[in-house]
Protein backbone atom coordinates (compact mmCIF):
# COMPACT_ATOMS: atom_id res chain seq x y z
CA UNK A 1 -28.82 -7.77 -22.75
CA UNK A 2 -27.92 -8.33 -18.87
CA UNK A 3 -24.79 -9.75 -19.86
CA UNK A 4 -23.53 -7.10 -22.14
CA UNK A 5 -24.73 -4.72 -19.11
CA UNK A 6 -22.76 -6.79 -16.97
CA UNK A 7 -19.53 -6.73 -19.36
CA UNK A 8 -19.60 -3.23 -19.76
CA UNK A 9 -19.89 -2.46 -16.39
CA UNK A 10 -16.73 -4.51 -15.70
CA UNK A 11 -14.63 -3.05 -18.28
CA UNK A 12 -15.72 0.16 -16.98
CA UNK A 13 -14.63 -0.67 -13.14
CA UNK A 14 -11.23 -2.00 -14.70
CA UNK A 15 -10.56 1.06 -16.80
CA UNK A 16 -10.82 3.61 -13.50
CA UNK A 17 -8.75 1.20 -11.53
CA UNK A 18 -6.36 -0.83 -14.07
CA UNK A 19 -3.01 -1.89 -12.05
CA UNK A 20 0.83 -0.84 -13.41
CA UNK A 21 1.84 -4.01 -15.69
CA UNK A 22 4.05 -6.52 -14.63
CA UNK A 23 6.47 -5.01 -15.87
CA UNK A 24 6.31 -1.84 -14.74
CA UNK A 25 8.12 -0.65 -11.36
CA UNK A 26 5.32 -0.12 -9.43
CA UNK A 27 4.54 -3.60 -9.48
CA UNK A 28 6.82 -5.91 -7.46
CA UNK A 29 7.25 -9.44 -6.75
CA UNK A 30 8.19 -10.83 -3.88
CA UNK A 31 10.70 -14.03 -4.43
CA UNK A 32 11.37 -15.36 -0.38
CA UNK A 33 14.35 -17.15 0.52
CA UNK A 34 12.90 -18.06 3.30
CA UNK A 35 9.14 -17.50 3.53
CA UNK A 36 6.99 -16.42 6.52
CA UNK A 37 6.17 -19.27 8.62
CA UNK A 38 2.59 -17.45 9.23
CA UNK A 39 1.50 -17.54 5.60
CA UNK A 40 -1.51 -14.44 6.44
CA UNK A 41 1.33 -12.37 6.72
CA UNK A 42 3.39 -13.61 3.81
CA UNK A 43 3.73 -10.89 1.17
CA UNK A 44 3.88 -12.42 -2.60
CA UNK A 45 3.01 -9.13 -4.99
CA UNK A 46 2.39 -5.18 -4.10
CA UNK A 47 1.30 -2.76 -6.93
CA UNK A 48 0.86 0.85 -6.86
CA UNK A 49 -1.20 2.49 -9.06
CA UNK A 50 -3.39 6.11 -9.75
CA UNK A 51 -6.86 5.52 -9.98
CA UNK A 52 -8.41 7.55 -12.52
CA UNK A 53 -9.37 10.74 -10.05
CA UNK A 54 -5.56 10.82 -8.93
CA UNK A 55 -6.11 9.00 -5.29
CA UNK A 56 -3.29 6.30 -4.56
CA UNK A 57 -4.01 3.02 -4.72
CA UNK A 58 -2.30 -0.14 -3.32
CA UNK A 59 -2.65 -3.73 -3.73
CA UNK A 60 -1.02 -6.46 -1.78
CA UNK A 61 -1.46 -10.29 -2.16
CA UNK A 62 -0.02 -12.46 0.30
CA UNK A 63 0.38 -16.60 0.66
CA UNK A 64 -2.67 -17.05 2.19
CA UNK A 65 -6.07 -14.97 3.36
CA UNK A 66 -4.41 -11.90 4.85
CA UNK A 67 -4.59 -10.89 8.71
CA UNK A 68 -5.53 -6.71 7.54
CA UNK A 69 -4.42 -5.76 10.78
CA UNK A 70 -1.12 -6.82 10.35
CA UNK A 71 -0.34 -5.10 7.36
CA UNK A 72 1.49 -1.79 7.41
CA UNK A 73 2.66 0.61 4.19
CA UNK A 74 4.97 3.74 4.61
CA UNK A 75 4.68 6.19 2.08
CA UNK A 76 7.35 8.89 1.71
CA UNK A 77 6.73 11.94 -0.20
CA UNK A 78 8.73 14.47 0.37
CA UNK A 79 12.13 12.96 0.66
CA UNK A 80 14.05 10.56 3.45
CA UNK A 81 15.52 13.21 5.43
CA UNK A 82 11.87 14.64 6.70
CA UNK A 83 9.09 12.12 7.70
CA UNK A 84 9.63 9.28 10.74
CA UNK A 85 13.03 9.21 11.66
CA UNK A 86 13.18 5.42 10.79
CA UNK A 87 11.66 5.20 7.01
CA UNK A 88 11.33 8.69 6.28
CA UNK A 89 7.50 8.20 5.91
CA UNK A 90 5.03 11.02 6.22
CA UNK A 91 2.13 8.78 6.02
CA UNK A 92 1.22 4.78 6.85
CA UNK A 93 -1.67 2.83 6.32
CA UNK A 94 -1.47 0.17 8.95
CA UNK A 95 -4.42 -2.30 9.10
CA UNK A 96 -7.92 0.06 7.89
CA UNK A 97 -6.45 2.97 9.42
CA UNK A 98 -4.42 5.78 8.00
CA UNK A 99 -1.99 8.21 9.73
CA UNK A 100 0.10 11.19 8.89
CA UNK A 101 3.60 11.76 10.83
CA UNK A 102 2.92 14.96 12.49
CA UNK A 103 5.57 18.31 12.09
CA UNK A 104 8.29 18.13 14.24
CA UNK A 105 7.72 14.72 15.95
CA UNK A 106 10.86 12.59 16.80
CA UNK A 107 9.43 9.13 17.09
CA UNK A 108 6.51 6.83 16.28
CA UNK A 109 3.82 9.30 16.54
CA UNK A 110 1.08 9.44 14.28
CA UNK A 111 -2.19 11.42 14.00
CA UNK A 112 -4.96 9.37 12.87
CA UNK A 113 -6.93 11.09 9.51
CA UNK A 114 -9.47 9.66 7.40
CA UNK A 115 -9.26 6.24 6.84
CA UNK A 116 -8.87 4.48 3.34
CA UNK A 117 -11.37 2.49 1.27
CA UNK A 118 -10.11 -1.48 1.88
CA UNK A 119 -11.51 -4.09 0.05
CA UNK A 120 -10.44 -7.73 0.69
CA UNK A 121 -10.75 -10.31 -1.60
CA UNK A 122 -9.15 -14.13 -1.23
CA UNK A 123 -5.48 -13.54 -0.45
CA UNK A 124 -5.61 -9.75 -1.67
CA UNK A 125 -5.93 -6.51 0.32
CA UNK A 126 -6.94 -3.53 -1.65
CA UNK A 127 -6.53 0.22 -0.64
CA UNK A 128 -7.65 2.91 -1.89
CA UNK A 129 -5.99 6.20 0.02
CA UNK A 130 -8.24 9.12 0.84
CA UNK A 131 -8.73 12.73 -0.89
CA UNK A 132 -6.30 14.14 1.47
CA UNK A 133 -5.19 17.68 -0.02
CA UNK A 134 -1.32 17.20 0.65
CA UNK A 135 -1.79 13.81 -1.50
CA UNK A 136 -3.52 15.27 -4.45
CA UNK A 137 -0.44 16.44 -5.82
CA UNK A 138 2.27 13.70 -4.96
CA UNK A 139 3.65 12.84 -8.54
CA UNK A 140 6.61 10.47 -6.80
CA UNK A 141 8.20 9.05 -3.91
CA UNK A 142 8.61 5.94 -1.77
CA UNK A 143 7.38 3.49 -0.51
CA UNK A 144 7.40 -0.07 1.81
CA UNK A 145 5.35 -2.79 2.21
CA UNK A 146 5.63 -4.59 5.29
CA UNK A 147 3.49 -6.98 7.88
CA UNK A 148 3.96 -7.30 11.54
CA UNK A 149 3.71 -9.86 14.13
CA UNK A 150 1.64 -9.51 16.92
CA UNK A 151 4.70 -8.31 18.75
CA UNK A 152 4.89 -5.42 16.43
CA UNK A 153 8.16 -6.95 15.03
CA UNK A 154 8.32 -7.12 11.24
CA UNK A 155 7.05 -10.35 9.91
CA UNK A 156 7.69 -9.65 6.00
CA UNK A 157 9.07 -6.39 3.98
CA UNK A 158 9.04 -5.45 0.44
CA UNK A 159 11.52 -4.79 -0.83
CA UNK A 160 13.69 -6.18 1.50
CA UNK A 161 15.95 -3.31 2.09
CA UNK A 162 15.44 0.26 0.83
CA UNK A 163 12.38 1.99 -0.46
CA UNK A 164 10.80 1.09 -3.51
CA UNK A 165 10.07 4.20 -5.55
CA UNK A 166 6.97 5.86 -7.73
CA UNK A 167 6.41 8.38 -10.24
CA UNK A 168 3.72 8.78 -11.75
């Protein structure tokens, strides 16, 4: 009886968090030329996906056991031409934190707001954005997955170039 407990309990975890397929656009590979020398900061997969009460989630797996703090992820919801002037984003994730680009700012300025829910296992990072209101009802966008050095420099990027884009 513990077992089919145990089973159902799984399944049930799975169901409220189930990934896009791999074939799906929201879940990328990353093929290197050239890979990162520093293998914690090597991106190999991201994946975007809903969770069942409508809260973003991303998943990253790298080379190796990732270094958290390295990892950064720009989100762009409202379109290129608001948001940092570089990406466009109006929110990152970088490391356990969580930031929104402020109104009005014209550089790398972020305000700090709640921070996500990060789970690490083996070589993947798992994050889980919080209920923020302006989030709730983001239906598409873009996004970039990226790791830094600890010169701030950009270590790996996915995709390479461009945005990758969502709708859900």
């Amino acid at each position: 009886m513990t077992t089919l407990r145990w089973l159902l309990a799984l399944a049930a975890g799975l169901a409220t968090t189930l990934p896009a397929g791999a074939g799906d656009p929201y879940s990328v590979r990353d093929v290197d030329s050239s890979p990162v020398k520093e293998l914690s900061l090597d991106v190999s997969q991201v994946e975007l996906f809903q969770s069942e009460n409508n809260r973003m989630v991303f998943k990253v797996t790298f080379a190796a056991p990732p270094d958290i703090g390295r990892l950064r992820v720009l989100l762009d919801v409202d379109g290129p031409g608001r948001g940092e002037p570089g990406s466009g984003a109006d929110y990152m994730l970088e490391g356990a934190s969580f930031y929104r680009y402020p109104k009005g700012a014209t550089d790398w300025t972020w305000d700090a707001i709640e921070p996500p829910f990060t789970l690490v296992e083996g070589r993947t990072v798992t994050c889980m954005l919080p209920d923020v209101p302006d989030l709730a009802a983001v239906t598409d966008g873009h996004w970039i997955v990226e790791t830094t050095s600890p010169d701030w420099k950009t270590a790996d990027r996915v995709p390479k170039a461009g945005t990758l884009k969502f709708n859900f």
